[in-house]
PDB file of N, CA and C in Angstrom:
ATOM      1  N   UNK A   1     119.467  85.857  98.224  1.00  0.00           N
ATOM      2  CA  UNK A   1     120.281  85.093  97.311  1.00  0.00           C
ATOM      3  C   UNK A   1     120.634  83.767  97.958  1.00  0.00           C
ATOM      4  N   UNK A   2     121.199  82.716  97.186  1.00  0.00           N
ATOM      5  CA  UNK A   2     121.024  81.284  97.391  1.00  0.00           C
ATOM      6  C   UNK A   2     122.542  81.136  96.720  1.00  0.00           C
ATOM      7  N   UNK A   3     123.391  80.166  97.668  1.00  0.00           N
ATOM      8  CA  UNK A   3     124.383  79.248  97.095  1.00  0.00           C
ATOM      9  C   UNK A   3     124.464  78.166  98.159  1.00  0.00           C
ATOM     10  N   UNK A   4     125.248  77.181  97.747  1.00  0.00           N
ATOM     11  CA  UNK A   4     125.196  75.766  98.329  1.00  0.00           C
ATOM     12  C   UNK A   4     125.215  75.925 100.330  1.00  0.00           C
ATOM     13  N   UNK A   5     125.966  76.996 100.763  1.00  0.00           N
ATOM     14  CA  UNK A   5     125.672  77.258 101.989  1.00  0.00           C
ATOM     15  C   UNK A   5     124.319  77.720 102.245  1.00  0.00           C
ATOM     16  N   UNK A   6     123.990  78.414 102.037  1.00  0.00           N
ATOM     17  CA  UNK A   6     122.644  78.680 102.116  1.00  0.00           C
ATOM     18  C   UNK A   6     122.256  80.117 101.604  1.00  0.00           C
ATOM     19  N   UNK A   7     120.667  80.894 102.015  1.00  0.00           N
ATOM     20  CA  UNK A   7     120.600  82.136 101.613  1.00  0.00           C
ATOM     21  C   UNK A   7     121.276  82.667 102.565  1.00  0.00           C
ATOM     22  N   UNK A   8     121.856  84.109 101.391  1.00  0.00           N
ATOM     23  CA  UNK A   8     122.576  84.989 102.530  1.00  0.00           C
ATOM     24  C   UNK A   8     121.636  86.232 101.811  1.00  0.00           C
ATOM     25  N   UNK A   9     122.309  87.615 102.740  1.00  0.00           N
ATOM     26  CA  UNK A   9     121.959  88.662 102.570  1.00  0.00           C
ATOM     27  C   UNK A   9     123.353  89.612 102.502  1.00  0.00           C
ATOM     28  N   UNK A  10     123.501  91.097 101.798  1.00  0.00           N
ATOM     29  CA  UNK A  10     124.535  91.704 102.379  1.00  0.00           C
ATOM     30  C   UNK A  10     124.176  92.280 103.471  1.00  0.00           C
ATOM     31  N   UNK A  11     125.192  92.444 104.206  1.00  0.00           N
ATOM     32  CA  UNK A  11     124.520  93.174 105.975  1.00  0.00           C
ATOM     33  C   UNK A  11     125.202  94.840 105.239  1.00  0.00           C
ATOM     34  N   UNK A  12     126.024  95.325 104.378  1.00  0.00           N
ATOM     35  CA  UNK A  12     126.470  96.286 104.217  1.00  0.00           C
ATOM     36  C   UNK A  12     125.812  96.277 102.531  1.00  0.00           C
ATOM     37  N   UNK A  13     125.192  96.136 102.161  1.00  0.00           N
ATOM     38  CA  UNK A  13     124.852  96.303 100.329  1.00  0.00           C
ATOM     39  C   UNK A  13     126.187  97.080  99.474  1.00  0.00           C
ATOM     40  N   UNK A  14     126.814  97.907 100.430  1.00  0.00           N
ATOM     41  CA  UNK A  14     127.717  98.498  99.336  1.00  0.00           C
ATOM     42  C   UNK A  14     129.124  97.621  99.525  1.00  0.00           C
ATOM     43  N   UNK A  15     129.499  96.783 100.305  1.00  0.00           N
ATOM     44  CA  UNK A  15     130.022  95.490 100.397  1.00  0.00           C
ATOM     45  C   UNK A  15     129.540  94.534 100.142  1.00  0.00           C
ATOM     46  N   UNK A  16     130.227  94.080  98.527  1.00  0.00           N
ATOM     47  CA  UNK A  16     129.708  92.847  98.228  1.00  0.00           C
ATOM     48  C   UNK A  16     130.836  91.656  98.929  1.00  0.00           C
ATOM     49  N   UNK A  17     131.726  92.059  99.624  1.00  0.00           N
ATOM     50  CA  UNK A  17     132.179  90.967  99.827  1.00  0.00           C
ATOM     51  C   UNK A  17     132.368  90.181 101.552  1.00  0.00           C
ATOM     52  N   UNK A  18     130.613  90.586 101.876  1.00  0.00           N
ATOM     53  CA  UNK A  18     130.688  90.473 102.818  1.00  0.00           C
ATOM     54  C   UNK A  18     129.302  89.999 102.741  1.00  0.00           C
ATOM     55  N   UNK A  19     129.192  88.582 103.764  1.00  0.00           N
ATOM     56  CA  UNK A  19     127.811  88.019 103.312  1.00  0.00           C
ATOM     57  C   UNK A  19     127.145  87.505 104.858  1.00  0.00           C
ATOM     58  N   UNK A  20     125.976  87.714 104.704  1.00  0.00           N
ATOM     59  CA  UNK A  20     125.414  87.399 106.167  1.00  0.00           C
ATOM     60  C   UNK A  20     124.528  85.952 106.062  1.00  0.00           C
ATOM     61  N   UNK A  21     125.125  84.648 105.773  1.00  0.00           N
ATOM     62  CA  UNK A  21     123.981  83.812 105.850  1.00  0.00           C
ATOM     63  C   UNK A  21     123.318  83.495 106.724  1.00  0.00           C
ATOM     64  N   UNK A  22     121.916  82.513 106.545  1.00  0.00           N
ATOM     65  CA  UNK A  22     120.966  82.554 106.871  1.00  0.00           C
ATOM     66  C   UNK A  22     120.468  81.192 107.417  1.00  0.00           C
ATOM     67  N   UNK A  23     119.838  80.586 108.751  1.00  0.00           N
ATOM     68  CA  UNK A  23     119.285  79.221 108.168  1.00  0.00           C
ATOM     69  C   UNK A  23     118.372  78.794 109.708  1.00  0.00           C
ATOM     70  N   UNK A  24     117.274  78.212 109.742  1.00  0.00           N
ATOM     71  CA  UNK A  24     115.957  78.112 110.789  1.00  0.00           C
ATOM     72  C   UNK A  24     117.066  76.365 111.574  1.00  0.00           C
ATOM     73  N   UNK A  25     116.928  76.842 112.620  1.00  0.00           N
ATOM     74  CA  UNK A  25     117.146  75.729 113.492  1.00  0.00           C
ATOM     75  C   UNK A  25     116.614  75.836 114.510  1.00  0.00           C
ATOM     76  N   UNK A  26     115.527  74.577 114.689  1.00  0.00           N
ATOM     77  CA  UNK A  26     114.617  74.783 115.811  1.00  0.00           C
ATOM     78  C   UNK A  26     113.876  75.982 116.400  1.00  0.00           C
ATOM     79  N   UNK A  27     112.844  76.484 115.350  1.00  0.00           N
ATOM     80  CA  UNK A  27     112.517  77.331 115.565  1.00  0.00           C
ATOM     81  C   UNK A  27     113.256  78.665 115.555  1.00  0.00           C
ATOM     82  N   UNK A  28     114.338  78.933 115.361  1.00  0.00           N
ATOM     83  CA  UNK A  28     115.365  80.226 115.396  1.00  0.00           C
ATOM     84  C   UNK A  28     116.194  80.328 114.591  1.00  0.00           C
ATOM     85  N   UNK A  29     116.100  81.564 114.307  1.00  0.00           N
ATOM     86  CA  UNK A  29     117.193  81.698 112.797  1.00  0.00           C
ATOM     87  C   UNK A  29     118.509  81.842 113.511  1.00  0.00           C
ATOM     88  N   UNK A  30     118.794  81.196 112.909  1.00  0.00           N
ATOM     89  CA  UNK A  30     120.771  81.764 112.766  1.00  0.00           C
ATOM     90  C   UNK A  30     121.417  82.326 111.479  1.00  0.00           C
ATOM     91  N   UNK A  31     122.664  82.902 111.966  1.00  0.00           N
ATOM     92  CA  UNK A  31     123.216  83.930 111.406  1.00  0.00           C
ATOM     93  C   UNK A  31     124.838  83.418 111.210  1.00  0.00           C
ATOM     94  N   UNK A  32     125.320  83.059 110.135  1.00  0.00           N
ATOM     95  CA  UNK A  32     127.139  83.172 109.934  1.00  0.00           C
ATOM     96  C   UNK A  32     127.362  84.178 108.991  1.00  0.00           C
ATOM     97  N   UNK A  33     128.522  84.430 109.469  1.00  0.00           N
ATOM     98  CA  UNK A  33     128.771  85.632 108.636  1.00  0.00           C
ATOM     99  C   UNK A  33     130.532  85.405 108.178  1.00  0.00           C
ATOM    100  N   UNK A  34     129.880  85.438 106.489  1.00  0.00           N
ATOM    101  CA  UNK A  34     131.542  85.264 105.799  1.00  0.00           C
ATOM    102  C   UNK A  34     132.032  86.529 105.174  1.00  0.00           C
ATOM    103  N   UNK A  35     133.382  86.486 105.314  1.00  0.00           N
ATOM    104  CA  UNK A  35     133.869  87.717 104.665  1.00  0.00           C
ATOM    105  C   UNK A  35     135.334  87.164 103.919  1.00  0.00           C
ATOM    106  N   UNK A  36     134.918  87.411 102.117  1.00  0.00           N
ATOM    107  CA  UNK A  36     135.899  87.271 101.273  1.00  0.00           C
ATOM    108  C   UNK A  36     137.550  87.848 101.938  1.00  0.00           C
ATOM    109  N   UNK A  37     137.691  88.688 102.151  1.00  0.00           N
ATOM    110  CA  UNK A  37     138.987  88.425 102.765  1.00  0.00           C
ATOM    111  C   UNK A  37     139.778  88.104 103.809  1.00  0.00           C
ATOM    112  N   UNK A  38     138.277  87.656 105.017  1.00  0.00           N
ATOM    113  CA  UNK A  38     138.753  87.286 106.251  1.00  0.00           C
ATOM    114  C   UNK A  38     138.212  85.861 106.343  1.00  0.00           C
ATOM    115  N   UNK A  39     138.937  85.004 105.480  1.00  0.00           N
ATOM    116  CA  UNK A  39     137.599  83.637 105.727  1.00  0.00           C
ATOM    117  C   UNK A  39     138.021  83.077 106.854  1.00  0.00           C
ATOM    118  N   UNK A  40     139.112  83.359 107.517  1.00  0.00           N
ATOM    119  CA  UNK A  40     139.169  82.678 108.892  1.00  0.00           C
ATOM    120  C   UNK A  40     137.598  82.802 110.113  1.00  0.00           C
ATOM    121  N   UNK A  41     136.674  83.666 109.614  1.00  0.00           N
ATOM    122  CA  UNK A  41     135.552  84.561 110.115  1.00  0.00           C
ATOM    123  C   UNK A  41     134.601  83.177 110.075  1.00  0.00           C
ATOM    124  N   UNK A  42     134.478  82.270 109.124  1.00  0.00           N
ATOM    125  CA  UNK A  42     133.973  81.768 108.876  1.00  0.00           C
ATOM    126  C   UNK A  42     134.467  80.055 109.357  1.00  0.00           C
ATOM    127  N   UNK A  43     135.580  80.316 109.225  1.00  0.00           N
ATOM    128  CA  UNK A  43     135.983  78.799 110.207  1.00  0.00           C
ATOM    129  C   UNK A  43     135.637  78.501 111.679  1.00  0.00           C
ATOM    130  N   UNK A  44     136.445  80.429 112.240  1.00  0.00           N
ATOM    131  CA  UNK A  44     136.490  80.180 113.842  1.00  0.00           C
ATOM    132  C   UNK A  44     134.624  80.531 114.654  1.00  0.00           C
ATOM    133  N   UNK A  45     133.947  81.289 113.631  1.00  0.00           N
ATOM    134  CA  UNK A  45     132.647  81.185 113.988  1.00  0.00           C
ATOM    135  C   UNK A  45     131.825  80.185 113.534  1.00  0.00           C
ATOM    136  N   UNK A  46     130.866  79.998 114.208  1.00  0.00           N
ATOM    137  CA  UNK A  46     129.935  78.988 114.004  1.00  0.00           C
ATOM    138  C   UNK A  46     128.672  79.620 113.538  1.00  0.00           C
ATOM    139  N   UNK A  47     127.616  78.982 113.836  1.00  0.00           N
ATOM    140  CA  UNK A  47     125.796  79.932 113.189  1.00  0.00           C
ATOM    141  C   UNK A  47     126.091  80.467 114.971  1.00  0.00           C
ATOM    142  N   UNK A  48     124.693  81.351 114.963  1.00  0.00           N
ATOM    143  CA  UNK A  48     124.944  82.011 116.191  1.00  0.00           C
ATOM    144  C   UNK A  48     123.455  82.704 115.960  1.00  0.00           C
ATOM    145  N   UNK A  49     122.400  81.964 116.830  1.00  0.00           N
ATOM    146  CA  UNK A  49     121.135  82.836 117.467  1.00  0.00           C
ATOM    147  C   UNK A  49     121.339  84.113 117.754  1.00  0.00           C
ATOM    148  N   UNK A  50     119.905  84.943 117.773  1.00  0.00           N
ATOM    149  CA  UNK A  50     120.374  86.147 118.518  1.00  0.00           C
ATOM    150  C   UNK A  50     120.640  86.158 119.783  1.00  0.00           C
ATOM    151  N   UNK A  51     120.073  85.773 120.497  1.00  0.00           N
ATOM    152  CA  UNK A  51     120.472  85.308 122.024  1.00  0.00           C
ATOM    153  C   UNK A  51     121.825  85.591 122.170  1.00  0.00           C
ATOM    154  N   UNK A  52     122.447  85.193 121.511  1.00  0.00           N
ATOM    155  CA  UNK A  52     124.310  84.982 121.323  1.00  0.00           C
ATOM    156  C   UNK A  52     124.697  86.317 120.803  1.00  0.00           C
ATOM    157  N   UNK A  53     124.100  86.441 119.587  1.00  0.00           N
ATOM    158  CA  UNK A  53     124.749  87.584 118.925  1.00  0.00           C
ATOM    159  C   UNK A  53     124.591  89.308 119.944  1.00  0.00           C
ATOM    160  N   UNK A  54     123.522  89.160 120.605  1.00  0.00           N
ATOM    161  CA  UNK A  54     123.362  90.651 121.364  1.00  0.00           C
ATOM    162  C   UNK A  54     124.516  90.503 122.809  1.00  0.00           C
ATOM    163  N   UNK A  55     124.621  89.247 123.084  1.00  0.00           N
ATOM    164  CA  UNK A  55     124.929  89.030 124.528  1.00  0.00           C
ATOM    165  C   UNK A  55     126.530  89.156 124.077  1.00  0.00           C
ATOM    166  N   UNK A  56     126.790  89.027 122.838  1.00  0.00           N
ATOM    167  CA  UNK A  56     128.141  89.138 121.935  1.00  0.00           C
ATOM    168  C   UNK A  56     128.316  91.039 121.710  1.00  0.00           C
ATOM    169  N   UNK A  57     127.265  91.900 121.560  1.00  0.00           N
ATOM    170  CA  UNK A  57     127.143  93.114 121.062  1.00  0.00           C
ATOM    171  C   UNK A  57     127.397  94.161 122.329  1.00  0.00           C
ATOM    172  N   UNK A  58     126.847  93.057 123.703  1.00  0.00           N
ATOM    173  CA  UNK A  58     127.246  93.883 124.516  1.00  0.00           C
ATOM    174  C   UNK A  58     128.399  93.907 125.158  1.00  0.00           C
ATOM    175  N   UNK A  59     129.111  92.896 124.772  1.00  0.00           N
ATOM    176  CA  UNK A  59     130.879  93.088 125.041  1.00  0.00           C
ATOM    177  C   UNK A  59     131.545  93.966 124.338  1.00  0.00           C
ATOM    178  N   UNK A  60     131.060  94.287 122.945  1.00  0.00           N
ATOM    179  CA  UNK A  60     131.528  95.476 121.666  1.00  0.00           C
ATOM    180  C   UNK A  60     132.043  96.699 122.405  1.00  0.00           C
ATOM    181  N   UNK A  61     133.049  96.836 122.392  1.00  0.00           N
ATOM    182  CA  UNK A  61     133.486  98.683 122.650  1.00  0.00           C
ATOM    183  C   UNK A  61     133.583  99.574 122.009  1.00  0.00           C
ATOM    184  N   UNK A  62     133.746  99.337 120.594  1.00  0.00           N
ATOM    185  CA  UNK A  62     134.152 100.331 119.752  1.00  0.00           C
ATOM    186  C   UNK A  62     132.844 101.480 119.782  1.00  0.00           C
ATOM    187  N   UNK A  63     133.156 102.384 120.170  1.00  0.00           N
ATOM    188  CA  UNK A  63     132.017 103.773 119.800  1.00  0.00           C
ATOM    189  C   UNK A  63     131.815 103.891 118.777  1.00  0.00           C
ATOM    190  N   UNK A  64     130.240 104.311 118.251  1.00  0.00           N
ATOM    191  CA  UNK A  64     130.131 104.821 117.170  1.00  0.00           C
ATOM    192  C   UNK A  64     129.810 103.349 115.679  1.00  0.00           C
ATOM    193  N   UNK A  65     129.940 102.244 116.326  1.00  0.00           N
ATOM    194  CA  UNK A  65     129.390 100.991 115.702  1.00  0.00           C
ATOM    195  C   UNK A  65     128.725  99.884 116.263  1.00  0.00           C
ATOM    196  N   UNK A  66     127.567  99.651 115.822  1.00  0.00           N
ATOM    197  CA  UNK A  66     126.847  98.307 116.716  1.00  0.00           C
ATOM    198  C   UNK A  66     126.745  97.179 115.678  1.00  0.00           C
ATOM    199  N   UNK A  67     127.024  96.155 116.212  1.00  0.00           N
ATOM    200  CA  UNK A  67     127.483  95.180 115.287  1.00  0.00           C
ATOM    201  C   UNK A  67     126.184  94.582 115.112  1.00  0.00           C
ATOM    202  N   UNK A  68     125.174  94.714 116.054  1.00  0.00           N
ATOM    203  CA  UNK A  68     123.854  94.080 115.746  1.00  0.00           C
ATOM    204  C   UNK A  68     123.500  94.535 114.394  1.00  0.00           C
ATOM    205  N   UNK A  69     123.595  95.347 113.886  1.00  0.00           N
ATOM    206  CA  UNK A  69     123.218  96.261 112.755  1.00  0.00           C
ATOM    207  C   UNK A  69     123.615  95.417 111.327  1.00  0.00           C
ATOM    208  N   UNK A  70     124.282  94.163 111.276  1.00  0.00           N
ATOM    209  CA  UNK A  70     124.630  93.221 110.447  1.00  0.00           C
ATOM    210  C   UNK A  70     123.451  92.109 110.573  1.00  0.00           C
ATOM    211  N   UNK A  71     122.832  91.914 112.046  1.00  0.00           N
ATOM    212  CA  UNK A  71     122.192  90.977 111.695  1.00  0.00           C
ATOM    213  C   UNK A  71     120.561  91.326 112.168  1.00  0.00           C
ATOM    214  N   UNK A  72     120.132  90.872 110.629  1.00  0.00           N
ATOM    215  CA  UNK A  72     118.614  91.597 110.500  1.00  0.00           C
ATOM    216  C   UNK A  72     117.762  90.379 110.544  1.00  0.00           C
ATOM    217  N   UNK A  73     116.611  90.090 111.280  1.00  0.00           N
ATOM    218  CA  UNK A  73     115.677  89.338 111.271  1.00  0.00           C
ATOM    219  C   UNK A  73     114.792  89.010 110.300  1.00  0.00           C
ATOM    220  N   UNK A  74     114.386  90.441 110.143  1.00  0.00           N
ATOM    221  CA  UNK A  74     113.266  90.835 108.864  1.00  0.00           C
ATOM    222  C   UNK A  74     113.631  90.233 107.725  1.00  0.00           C
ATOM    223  N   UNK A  75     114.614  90.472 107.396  1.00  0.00           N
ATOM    224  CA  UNK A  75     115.748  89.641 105.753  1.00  0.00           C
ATOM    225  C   UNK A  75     115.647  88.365 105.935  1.00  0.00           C
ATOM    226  N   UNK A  76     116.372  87.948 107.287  1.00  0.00           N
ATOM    227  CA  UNK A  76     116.632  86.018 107.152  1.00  0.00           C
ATOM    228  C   UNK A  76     115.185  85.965 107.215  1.00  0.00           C
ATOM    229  N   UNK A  77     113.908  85.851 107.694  1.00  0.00           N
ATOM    230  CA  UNK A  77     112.736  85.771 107.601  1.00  0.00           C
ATOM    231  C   UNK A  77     112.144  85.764 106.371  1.00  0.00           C
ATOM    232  N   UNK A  78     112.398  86.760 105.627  1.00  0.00           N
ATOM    233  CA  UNK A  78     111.847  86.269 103.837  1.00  0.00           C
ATOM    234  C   UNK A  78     112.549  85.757 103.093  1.00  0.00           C
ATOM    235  N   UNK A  79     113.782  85.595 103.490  1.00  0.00           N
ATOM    236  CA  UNK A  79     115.308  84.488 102.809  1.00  0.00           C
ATOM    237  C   UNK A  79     114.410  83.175 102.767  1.00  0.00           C
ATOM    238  N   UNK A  80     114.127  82.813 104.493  1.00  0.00           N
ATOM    239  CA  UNK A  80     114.263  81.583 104.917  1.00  0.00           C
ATOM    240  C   UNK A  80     112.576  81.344 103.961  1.00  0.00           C
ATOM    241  N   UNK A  81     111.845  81.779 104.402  1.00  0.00           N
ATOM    242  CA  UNK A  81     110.362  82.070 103.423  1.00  0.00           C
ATOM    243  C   UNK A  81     110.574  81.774 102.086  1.00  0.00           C
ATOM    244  N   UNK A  82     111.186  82.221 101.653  1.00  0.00           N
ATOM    245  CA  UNK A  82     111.156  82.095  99.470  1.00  0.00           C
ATOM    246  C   UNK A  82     111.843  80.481  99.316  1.00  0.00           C
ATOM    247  N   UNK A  83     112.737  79.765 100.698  1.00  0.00           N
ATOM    248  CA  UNK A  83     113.299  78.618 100.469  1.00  0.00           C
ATOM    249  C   UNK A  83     112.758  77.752  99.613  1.00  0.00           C
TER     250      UNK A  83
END
């Protein structure tokens, strides 16, 4: 899906109010991620390579959730494709 930020994807489908956009910079996708009731999510983060995002996943403590699991390659790849 497409709006003036760019394509996003849901990273949760049964949360629609949670959106994973999408967008190629220099060769590498990046990833922001907005969430309708936390838009501060979206101010205090920036786009974010994977490089960032795993080296971000391995600070994660919570058991039992991996946050990589929001951001999918395969998706921004045919997002960024149908542009």
């Amino acid at each position: 899906m497409k709006v003036p930020q760019g394509p996003y994807y849901y990273p949760n489908p049964k949360n629609k109010k949670e959106r994973m956009y999408v967008r190629e910079n220099d060769g590498s996708i990046e990833f922001r991620l907005w969430h309708q009731d936390h838009p501060q999510i979206w101010d205090k983060h920036g786009w974010l390579d994977m490089d960032i995002v795993k080296r971000a996943a391995g600070m994660y403590e919570k058991k039992g959730q991996n946050p990589l699991e929001l951001y999918d390659q395969d998706i921004a790849r045919a997002l960024l494709k149908q542009k």
